[in-house]
Protein backbone atom coordinates (compact mmCIF):
# COMPACT_ATOMS: atom_id res chain seq x y z
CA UNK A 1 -7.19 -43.12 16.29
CA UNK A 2 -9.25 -40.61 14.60
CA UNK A 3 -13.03 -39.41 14.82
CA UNK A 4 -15.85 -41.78 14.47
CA UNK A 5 -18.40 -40.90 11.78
CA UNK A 6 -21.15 -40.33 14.62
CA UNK A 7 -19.57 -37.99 16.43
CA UNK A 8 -20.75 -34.13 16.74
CA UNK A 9 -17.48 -31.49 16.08
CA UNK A 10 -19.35 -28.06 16.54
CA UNK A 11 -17.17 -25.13 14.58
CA UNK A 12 -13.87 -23.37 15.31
CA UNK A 13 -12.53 -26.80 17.05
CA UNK A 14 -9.13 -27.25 17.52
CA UNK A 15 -7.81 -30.38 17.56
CA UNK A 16 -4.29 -32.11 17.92
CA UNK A 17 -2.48 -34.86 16.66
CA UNK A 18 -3.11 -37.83 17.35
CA UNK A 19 -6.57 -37.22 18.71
CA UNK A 20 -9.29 -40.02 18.76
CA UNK A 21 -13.04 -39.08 19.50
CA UNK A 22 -15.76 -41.75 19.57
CA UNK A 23 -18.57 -42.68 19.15
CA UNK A 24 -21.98 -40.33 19.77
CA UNK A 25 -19.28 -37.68 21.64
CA UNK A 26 -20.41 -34.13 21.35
CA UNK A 27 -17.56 -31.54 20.87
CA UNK A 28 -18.71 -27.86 21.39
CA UNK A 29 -17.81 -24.83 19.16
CA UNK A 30 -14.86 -23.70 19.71
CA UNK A 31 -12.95 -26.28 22.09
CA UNK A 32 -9.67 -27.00 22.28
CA UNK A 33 -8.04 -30.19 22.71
CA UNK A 34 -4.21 -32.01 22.95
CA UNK A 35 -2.20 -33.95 20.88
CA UNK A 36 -2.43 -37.95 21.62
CA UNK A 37 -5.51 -37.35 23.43
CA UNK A 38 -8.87 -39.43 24.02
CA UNK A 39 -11.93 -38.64 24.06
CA UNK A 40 -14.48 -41.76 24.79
CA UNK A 41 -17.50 -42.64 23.45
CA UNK A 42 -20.70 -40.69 24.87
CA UNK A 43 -18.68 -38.27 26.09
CA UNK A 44 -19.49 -34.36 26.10
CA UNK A 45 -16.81 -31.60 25.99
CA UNK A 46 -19.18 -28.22 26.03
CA UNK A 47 -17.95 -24.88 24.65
CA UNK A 48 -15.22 -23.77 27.20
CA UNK A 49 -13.42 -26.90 27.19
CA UNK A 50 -9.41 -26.97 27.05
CA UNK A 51 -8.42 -30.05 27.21
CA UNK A 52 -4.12 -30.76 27.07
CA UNK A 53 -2.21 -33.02 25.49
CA UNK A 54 -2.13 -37.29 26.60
CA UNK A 55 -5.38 -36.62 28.63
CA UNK A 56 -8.23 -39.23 28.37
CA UNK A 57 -12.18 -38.08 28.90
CA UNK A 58 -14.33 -41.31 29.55
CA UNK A 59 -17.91 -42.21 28.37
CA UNK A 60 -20.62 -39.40 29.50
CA UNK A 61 -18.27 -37.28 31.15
CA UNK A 62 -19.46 -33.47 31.04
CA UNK A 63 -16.56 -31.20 30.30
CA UNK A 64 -17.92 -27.23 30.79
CA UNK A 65 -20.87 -27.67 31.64
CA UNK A 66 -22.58 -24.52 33.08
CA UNK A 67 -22.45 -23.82 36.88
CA UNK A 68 -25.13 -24.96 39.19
CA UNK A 69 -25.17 -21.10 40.26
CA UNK A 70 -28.62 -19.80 40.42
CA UNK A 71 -27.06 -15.82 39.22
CA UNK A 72 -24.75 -17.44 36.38
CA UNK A 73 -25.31 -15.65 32.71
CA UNK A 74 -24.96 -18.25 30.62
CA UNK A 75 -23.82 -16.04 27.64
CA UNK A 76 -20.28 -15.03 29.30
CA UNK A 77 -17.04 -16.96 28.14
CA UNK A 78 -15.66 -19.16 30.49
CA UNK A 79 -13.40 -22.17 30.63
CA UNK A 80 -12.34 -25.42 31.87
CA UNK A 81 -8.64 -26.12 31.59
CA UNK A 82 -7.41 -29.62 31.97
CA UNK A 83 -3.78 -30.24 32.24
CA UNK A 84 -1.61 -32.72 30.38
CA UNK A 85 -1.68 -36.26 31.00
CA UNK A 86 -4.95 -35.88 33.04
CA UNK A 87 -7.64 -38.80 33.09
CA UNK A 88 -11.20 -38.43 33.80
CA UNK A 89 -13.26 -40.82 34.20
CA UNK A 90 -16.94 -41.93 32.72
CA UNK A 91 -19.74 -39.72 34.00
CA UNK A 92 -17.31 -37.44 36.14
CA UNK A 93 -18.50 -33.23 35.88
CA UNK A 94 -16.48 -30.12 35.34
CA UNK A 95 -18.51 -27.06 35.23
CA UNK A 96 -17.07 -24.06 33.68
CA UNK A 97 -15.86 -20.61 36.19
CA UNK A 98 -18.53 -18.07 36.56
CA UNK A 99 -16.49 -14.95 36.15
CA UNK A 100 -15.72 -13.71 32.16
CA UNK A 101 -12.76 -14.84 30.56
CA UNK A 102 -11.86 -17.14 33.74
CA UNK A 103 -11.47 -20.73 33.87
CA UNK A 104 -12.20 -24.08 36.49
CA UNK A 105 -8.63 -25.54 36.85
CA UNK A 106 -7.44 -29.02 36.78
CA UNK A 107 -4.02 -29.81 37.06
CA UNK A 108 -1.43 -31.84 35.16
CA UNK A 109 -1.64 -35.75 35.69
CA UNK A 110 -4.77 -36.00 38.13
CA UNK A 111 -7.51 -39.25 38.10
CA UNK A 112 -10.62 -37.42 38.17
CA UNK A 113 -12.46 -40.76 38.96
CA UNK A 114 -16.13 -41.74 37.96
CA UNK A 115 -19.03 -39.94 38.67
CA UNK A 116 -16.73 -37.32 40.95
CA UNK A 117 -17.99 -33.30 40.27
CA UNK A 118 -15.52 -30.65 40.03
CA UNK A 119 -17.89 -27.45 41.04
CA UNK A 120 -17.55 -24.12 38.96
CA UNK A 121 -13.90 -21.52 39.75
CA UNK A 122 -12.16 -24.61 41.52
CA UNK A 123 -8.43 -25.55 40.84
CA UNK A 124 -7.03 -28.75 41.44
CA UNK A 125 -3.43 -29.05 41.79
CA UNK A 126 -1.20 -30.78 39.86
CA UNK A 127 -0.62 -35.14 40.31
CA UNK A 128 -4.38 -34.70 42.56
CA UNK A 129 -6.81 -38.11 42.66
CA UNK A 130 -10.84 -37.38 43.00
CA UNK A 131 -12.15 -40.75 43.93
CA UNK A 132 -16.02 -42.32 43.30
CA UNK A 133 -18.53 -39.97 44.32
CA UNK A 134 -16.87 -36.95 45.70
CA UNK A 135 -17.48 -33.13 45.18
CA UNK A 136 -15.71 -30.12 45.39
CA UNK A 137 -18.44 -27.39 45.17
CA UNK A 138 -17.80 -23.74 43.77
CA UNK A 139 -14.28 -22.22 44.27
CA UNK A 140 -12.60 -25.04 46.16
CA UNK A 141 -8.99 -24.59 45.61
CA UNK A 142 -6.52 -27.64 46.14
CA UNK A 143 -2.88 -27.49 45.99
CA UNK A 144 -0.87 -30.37 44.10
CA UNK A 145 -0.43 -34.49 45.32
CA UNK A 146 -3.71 -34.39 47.22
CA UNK A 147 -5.89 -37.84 47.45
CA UNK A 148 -9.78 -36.98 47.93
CA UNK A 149 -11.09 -40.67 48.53
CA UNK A 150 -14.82 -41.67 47.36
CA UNK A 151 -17.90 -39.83 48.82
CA UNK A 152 -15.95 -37.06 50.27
CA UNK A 153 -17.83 -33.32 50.20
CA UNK A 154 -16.25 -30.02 50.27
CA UNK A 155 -17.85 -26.49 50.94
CA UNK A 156 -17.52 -24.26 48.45
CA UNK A 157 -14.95 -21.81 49.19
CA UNK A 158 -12.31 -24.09 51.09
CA UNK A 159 -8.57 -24.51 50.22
CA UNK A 160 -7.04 -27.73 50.18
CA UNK A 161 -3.33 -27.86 51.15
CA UNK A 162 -0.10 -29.89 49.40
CA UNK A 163 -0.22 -33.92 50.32
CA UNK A 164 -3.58 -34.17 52.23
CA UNK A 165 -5.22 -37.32 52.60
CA UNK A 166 -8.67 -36.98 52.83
CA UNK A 167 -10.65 -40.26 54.30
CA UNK A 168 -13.71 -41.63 52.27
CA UNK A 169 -17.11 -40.29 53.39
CA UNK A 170 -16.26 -37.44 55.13
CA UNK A 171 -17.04 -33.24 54.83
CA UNK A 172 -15.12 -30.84 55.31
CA UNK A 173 -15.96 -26.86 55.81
CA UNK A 174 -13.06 -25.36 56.89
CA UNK A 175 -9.13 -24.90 55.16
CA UNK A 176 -7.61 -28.04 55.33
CA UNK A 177 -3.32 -27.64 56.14
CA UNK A 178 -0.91 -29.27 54.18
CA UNK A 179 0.49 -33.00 54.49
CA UNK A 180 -2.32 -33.68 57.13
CA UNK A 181 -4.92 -36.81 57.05
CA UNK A 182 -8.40 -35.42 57.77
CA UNK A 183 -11.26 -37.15 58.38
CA UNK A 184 -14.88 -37.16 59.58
CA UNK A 185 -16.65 -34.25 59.96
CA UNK A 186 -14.31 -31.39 60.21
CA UNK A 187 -11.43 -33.33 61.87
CA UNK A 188 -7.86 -34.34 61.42
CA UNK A 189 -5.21 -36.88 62.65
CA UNK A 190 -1.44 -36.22 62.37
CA UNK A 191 0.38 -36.08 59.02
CA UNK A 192 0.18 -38.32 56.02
CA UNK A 193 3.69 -40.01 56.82
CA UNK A 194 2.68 -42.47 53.95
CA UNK A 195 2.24 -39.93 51.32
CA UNK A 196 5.29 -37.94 51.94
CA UNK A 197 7.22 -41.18 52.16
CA UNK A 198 5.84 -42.13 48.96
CA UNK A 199 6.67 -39.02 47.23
CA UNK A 200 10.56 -38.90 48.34
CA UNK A 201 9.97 -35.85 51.14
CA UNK A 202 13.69 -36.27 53.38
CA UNK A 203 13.27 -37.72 57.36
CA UNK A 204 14.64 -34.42 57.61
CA UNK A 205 11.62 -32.85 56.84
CA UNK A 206 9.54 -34.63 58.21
CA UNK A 207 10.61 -34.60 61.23
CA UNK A 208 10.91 -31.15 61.07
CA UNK A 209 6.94 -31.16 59.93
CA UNK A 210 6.15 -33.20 63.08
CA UNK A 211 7.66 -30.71 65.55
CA UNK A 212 5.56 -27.69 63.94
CA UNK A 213 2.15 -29.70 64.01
CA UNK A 214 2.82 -30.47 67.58
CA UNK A 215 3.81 -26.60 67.96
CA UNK A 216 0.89 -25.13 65.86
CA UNK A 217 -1.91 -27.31 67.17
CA UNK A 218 -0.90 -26.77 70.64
CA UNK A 219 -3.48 -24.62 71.14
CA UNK A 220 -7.07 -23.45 69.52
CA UNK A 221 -5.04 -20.37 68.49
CA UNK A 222 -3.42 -22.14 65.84
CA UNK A 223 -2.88 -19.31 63.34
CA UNK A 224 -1.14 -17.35 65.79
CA UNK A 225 0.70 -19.93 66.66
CA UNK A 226 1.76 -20.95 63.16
CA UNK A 227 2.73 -17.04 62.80
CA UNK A 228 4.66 -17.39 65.81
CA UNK A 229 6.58 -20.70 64.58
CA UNK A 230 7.71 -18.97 61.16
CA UNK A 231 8.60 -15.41 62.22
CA UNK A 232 11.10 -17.68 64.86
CA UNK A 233 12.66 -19.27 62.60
CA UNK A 234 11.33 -22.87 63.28
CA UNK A 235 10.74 -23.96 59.67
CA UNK A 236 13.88 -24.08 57.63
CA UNK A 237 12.94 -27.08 55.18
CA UNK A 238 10.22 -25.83 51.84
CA UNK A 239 7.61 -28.59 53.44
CA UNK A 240 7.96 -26.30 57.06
CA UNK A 241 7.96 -23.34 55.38
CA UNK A 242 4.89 -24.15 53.44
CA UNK A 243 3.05 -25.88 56.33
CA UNK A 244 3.38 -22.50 58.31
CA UNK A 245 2.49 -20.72 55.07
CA UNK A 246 -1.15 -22.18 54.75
CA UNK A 247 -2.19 -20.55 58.06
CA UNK A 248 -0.89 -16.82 56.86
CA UNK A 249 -4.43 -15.81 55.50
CA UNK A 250 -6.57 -13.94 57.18
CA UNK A 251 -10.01 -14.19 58.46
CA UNK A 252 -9.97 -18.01 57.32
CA UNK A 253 -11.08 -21.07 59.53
CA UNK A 254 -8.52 -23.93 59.79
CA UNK A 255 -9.37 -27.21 60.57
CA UNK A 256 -7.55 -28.79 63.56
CA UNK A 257 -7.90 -31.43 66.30
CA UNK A 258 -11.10 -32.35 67.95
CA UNK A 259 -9.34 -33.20 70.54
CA UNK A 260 -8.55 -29.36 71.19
CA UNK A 261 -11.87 -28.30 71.17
């Protein structure tokens, strides 16, 4: 524990208990940063950075760096926020939001693998896994227990649902509903039965979660049908009521079948 004698604290740093910074890290003016947490050799945590408590930042990650945003003013106050218990990994980027006094979001307990980019205004959910290689470009927004495997790209602007599986070298430009598996470009196959049998979800539920994909992606007209399944009454379990949920915006694009097309 502790900081090593070649690393670079700028002023106004706060830092927690416990803390150990190595060697040749930069530290910005006026970060803040966890008890018990590391921060690797190399590494760079740029004014902006909140970083929580038990988190670990590997060798030449960039923490805050400045949006690749061609209108950004680089003299506004902005912020990454990193949850507790949160690792990311060597050479992995988090830019900072674009809007004053905002912040890029990552949740509590993620694996923010190496090299993976986490574009400026995005939040990522709590207990989410960025694998090797993948983006999220500016504004993504992805709700909690999410796997985005290696080399995966998302548009800017896209939301992510609760318990999507995303398969490894695929792009996505269009909302992506919960407790799905997408793949490809722009396409989807049933529900991630794994993942919600790994995380304790009842047969109840997902049964029930079966009979509303079948019911929503009847059709191309799937947020009217979604509409239709909740104002019935279909979903009576939080993981129906929260598929149906997803598909309540307006003037959004939704990912569904191929096959429908």
């Amino acid at each position: 524990m502790g900081i090593h004698h070649t690393a670079i604290i700028g002023d106004f740093v706060k830092i927690g208990a416990n803390v150990s910074i190595g060697a040749y890290a930069v530290v910005g003016d006026g970060v803040e940063i966890g008890d018990n947490t590391s921060i690797e050799s190399h590494a760079c945590i740029r004014r902006g950075s909140r970083i929580g408590s038990n988190c670990k930042i590997g060798s030449f990650a960039v923490i805050s760096g400045e949006p690749q945003d061609l209108h950004f003013d680089s003299s506004i106050e902005s912020y990454v926020e990193i949850g507790d218990g949160t690792t990311v990994r060597e050479g992995a980027t988090i830019h900072r939001a674009t809007v004053p006094e905002s912040s890029t979001k990552v949740g509590k307990n993620c694996l923010v693998m190496a090299t993976s980019h986490i574009g400026h205004d995005c939040e990522l959910g709590d207990n989410c896994i960025l694998a090797n290689f993948s983006a999220l470009a500016g504004w993504v927004k992805t709700d909690s227990n999410c796997f985005i495997s290696g080399g995966v790209m998302l548009h800017q602007k896209i939301r992510v649902g609760e318990g999507v599986i995303v398969s490894g070298n695929s792009a996505f430009s269009l909302d992506i509903p919960p407790f799905v598996n997408a793949y490809g470009r722009n396409d989807m196959t049933g529900l991630n039965i794994i993942g919600l049998s790994r995380r304790g979800v009842s047969r109840e539920a997902v049964a029930e979660l079966k009979r509303l994909y079948s019911r929503v992606f009847a059709t191309l007209s799937v947020r009217k049908n979604a509409i239709d399944a909740l104002e019935s009454g279909m979903a009576t379990t939080p993981e129906g009521i929260k598929f149906l949920e997803f598909f309540k915006m307006e003037n959004r694009h939704y990912l569904h079948p191929k096959s429908l097309s």
